[in-house]
C-alpha atoms as a PDB file:
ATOM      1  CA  UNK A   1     149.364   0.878  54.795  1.00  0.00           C
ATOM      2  CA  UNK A   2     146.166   2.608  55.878  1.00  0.00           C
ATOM      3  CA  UNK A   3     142.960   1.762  57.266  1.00  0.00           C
ATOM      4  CA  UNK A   4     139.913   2.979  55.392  1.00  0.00           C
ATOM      5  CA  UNK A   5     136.204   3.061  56.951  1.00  0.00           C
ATOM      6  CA  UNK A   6     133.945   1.441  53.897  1.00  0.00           C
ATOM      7  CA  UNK A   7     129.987   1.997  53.120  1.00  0.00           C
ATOM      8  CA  UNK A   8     128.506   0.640  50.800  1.00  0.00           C
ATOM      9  CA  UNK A   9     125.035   0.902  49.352  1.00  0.00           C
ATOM     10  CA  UNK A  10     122.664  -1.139  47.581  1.00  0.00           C
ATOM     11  CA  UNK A  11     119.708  -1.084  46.141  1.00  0.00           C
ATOM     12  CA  UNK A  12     117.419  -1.997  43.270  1.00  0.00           C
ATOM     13  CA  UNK A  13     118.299  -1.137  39.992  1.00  0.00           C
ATOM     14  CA  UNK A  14     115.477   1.305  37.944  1.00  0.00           C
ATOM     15  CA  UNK A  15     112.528  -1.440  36.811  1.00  0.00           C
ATOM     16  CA  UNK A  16     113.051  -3.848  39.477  1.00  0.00           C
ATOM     17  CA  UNK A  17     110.139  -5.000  41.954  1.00  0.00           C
ATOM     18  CA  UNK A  18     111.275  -3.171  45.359  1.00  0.00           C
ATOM     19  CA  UNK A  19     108.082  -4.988  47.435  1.00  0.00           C
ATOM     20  CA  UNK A  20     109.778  -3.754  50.686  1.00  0.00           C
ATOM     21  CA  UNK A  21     109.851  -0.252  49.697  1.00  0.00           C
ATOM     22  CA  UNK A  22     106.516  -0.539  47.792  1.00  0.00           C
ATOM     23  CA  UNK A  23     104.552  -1.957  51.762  1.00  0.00           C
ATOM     24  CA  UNK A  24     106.000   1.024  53.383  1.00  0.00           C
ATOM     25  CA  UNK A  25     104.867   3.071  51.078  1.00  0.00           C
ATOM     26  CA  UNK A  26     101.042   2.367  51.403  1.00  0.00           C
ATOM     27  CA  UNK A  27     101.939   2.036  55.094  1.00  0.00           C
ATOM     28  CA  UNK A  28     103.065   5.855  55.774  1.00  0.00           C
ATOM     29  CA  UNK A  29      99.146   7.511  54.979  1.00  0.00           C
ATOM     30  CA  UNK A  30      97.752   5.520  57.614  1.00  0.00           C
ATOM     31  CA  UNK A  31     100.534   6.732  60.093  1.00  0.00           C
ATOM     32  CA  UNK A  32     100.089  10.740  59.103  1.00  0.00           C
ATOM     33  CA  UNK A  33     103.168  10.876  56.629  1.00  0.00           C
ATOM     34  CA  UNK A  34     101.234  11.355  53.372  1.00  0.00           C
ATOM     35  CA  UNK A  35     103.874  13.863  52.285  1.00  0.00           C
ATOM     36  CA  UNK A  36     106.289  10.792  51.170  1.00  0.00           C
ATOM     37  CA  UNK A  37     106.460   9.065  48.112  1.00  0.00           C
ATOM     38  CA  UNK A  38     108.526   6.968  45.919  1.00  0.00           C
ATOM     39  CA  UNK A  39     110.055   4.719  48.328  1.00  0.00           C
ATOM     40  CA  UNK A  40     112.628   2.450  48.228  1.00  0.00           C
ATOM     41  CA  UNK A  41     114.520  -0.041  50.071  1.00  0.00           C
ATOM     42  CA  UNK A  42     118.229  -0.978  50.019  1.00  0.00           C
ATOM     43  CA  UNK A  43     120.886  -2.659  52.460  1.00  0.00           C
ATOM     44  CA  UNK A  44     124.182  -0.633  53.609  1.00  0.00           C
ATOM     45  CA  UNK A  45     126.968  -2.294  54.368  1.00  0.00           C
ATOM     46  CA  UNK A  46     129.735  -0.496  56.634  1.00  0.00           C
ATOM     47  CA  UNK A  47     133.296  -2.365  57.834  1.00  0.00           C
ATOM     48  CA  UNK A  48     136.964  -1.333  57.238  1.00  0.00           C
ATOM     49  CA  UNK A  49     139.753  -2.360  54.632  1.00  0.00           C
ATOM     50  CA  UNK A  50     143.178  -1.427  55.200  1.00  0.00           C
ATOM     51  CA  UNK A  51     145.033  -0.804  52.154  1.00  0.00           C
ATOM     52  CA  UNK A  52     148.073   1.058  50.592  1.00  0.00           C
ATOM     53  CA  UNK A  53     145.974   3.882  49.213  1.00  0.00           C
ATOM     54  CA  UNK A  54     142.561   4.899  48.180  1.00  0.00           C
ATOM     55  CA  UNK A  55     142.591   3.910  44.867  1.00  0.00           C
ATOM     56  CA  UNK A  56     143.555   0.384  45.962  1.00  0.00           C
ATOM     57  CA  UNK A  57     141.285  -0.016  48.543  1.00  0.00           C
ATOM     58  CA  UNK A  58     138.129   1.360  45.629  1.00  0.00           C
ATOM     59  CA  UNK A  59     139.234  -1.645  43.609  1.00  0.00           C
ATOM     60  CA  UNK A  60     139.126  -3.925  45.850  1.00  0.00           C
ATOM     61  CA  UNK A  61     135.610  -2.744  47.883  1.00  0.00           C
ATOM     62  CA  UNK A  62     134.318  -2.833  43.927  1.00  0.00           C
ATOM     63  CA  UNK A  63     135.446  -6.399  43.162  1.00  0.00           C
ATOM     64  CA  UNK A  64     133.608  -7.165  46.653  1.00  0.00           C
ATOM     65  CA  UNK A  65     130.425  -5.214  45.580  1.00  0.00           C
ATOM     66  CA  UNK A  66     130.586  -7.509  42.182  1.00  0.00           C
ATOM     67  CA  UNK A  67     131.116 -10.462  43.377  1.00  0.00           C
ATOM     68  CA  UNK A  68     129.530 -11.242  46.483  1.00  0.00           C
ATOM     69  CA  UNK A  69     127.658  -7.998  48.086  1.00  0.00           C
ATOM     70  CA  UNK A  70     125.313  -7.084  44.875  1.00  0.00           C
ATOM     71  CA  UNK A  71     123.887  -8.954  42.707  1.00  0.00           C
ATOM     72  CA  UNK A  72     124.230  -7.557  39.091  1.00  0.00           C
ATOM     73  CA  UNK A  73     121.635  -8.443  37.547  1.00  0.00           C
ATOM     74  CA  UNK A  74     118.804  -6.799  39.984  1.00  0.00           C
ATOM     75  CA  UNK A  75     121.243  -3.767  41.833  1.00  0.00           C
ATOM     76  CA  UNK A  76     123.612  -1.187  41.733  1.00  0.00           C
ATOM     77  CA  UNK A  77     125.888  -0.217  44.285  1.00  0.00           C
ATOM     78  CA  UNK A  78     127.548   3.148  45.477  1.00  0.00           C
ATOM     79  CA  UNK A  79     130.809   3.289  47.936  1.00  0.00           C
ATOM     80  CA  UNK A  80     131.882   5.697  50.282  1.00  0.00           C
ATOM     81  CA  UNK A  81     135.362   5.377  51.440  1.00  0.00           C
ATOM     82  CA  UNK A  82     137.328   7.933  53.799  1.00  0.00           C
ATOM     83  CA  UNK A  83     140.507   6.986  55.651  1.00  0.00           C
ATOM     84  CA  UNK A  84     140.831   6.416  59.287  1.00  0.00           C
ATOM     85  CA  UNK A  85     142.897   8.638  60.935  1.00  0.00           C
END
């Protein structure tokens, strides 16, 4: 079995209110940073799974994601994995 260092990424799916990203937005011309645009906020998620291969530990980081980390209806997720050596 390996060990497997996990991150995960969420954010809002296309058409969904981001009011986070959407404050820091109109925050950054008063600071001097009127160069950036189209921000958006998201959570990342980072801990280990140990598993017997890659594949296995992608299915079960996914069936995490889907069940308890994201919620479907407003986000989509993206994982990194990369074994521990």
């Amino acid at each position: 079995m390996a060990s497997y260092e996990v991150m995960v990424e969420i954010r809002h799916l296309p058409g969904i209110n981001d009011p986070e990203g959407a404050t820091v937005e109109r925050a950054l011309p008063a600071l001097g940073f009127s160069t950036i645009s189209k921000v958006s906020m998201g959570k990342a998620i980072r801990f280990s799974i140990d598993a017997d291969d890659v594949d296995s530990a992608t299915l079960s980081v996914n069936d995490v994601c889907k069940r308890l980390l994201a919620n479907p209806v407003l986000e989509s997720f993206e994982i990194k994995i990369r074994e521990i050596k």
